[in-house]
Protein backbone atom coordinates (compact mmCIF):
# COMPACT_ATOMS: atom_id res chain seq x y z
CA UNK A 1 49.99 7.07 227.76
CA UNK A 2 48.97 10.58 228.35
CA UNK A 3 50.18 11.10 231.46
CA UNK A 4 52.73 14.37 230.95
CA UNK A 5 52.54 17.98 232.70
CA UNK A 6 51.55 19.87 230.27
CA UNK A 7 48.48 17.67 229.08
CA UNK A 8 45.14 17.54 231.52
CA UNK A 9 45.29 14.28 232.96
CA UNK A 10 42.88 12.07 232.84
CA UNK A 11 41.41 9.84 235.50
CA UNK A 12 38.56 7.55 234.93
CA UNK A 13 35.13 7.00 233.69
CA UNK A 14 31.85 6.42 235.13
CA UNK A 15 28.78 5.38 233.35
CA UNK A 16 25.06 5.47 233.97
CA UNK A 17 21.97 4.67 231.75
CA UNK A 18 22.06 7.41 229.77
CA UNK A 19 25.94 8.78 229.88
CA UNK A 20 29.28 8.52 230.37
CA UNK A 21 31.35 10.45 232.85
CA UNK A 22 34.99 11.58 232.30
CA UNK A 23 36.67 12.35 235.68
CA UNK A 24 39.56 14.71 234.26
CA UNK A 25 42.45 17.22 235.67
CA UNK A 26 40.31 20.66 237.03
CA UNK A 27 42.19 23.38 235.31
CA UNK A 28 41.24 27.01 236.72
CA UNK A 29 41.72 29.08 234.02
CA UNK A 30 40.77 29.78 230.57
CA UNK A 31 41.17 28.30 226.78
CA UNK A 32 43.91 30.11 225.15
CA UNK A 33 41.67 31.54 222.51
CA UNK A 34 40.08 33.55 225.22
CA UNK A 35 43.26 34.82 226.43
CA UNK A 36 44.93 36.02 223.30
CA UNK A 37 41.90 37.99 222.72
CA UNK A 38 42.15 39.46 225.97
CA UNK A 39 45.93 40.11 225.42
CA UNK A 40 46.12 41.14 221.64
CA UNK A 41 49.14 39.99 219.94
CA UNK A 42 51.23 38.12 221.72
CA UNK A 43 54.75 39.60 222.24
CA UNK A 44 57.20 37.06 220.66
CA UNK A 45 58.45 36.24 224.04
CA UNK A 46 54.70 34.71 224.77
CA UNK A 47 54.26 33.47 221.54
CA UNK A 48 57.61 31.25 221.92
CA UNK A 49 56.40 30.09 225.30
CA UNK A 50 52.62 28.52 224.33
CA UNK A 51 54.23 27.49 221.19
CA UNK A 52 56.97 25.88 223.50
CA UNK A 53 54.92 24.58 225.76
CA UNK A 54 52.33 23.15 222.64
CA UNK A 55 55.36 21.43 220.95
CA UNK A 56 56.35 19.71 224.19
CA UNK A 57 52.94 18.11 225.09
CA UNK A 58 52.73 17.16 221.42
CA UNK A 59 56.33 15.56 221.63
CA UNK A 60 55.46 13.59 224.14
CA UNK A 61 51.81 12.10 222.56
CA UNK A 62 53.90 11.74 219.01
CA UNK A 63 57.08 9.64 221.28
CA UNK A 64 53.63 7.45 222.24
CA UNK A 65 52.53 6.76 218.45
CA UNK A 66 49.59 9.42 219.14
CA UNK A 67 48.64 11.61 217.01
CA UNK A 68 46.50 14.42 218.14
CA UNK A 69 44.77 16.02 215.58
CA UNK A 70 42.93 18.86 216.78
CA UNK A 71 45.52 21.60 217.77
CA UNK A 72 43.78 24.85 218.09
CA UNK A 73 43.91 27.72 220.33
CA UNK A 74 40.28 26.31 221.94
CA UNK A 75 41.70 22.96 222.61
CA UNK A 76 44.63 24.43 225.17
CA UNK A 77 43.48 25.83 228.97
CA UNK A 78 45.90 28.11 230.49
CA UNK A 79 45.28 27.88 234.44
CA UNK A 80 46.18 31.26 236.46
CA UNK A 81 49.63 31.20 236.53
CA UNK A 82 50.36 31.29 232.92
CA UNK A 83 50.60 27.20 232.41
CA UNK A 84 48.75 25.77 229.56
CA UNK A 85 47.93 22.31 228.87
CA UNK A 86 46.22 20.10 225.94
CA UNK A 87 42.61 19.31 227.09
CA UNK A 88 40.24 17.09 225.03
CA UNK A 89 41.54 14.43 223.54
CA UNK A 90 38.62 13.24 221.37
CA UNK A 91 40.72 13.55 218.17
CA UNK A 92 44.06 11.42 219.31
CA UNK A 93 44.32 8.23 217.50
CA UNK A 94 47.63 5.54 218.27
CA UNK A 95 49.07 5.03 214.93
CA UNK A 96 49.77 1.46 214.73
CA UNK A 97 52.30 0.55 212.29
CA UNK A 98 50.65 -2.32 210.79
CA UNK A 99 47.57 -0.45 209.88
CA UNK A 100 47.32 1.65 206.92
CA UNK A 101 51.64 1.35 207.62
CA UNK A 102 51.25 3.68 210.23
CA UNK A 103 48.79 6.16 209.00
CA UNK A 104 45.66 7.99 209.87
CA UNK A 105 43.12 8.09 207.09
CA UNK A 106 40.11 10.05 208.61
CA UNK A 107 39.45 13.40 207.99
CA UNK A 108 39.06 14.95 211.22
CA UNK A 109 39.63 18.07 213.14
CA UNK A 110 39.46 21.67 212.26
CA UNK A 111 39.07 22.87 209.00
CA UNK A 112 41.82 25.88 209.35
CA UNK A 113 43.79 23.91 211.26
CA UNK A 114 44.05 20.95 208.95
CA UNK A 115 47.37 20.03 207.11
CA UNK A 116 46.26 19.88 203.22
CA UNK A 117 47.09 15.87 203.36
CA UNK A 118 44.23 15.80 205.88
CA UNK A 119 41.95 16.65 203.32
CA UNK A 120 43.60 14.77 200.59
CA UNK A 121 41.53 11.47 202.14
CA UNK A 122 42.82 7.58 201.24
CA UNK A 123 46.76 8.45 201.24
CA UNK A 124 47.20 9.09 204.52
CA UNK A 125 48.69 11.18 207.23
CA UNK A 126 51.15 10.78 210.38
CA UNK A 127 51.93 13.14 213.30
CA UNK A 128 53.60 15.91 211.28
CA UNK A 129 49.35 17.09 210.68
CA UNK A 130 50.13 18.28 214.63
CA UNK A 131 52.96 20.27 212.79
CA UNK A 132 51.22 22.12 210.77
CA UNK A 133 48.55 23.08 213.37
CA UNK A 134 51.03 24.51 215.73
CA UNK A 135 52.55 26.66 212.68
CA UNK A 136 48.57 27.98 212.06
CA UNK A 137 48.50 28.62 215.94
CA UNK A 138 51.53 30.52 215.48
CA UNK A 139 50.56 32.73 212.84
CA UNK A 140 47.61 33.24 214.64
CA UNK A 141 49.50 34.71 217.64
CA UNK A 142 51.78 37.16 216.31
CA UNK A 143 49.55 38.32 213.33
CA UNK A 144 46.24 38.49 215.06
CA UNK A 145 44.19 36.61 211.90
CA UNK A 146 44.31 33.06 210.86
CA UNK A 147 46.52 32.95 207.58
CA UNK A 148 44.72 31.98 204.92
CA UNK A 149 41.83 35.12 204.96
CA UNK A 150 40.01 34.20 208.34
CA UNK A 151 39.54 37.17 211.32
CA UNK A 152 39.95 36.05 214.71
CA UNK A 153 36.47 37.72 215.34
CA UNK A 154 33.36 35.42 216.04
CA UNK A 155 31.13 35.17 213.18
């Protein structure tokens, strides 16, 4: 259901006693977060490109009912030519329409990434939670800080 170019594909699992294997894309590169600290700001040129190239993959999982969840600079590789693609898919759900009519209900993902009806719990949320993500990872881009009072420097 995954299976688009800008998303790390995904290939099989393997499991022994005490694990389980995922056999995924290899991506030689590094997460975005790493690289727009290396860069600085992004120029808005670059910033409309990994935005682009975000809203795409997400287009894709959201024409498959999926709902993703977890956008965040950490959660995107960018391989040595520039390309990035949506790596770990933990958080993607399928929204099925005939439960919770098409809703997620769990609170999960990252808190300064999370839509506020993420953390409103019971009523519900669909893919536009990516939405909001993408607008944080934005923000974060051009301004150099998260939005709501959080530096982009470890703690």
């Amino acid at each position: 259901m995954t299976n688009f170019p800008l998303i790390m594909k995904f290939y099989r699992t393997f499991k022994d006693e005490d694990a389980i294997y995922f056999l995924t894309q290899f991506i030689d590169g590094s997460e975005l977060f790493d690289v727009i600290r290396e860069m600085g700001l992004l120029t808005s040129t670059q910033a409309q490109f990994y935005i682009g190239s975000i809203i795409l993959a997400l287009e894709h999982m959201h024409s498959k009912n999926i709902i993703y969840r977890d956008i965040k600079p950490e959660n995107i590789m960018v391989d040595k030519n520039g390309i990035m693609y949506v790596i770990d898919l933990g958080t993607a759900k399928v929204l099925i329409e005939k439960k919770h009519h098409g809703k997620a209900l769990t609170m999960i993902g990252t808190p300064h990434y999370m839509a506020p009806e993420v953390y409103e719990g019971g009523k519900g949320y669909t893919q536009l939670v990516d939405l909001w993500s993408v607008g944080i990872c934005l923000y974060e881009f051009v301004v150099g800080c998260l939005p709501f009072g959080e530096d982009l420097e470890d703690p």
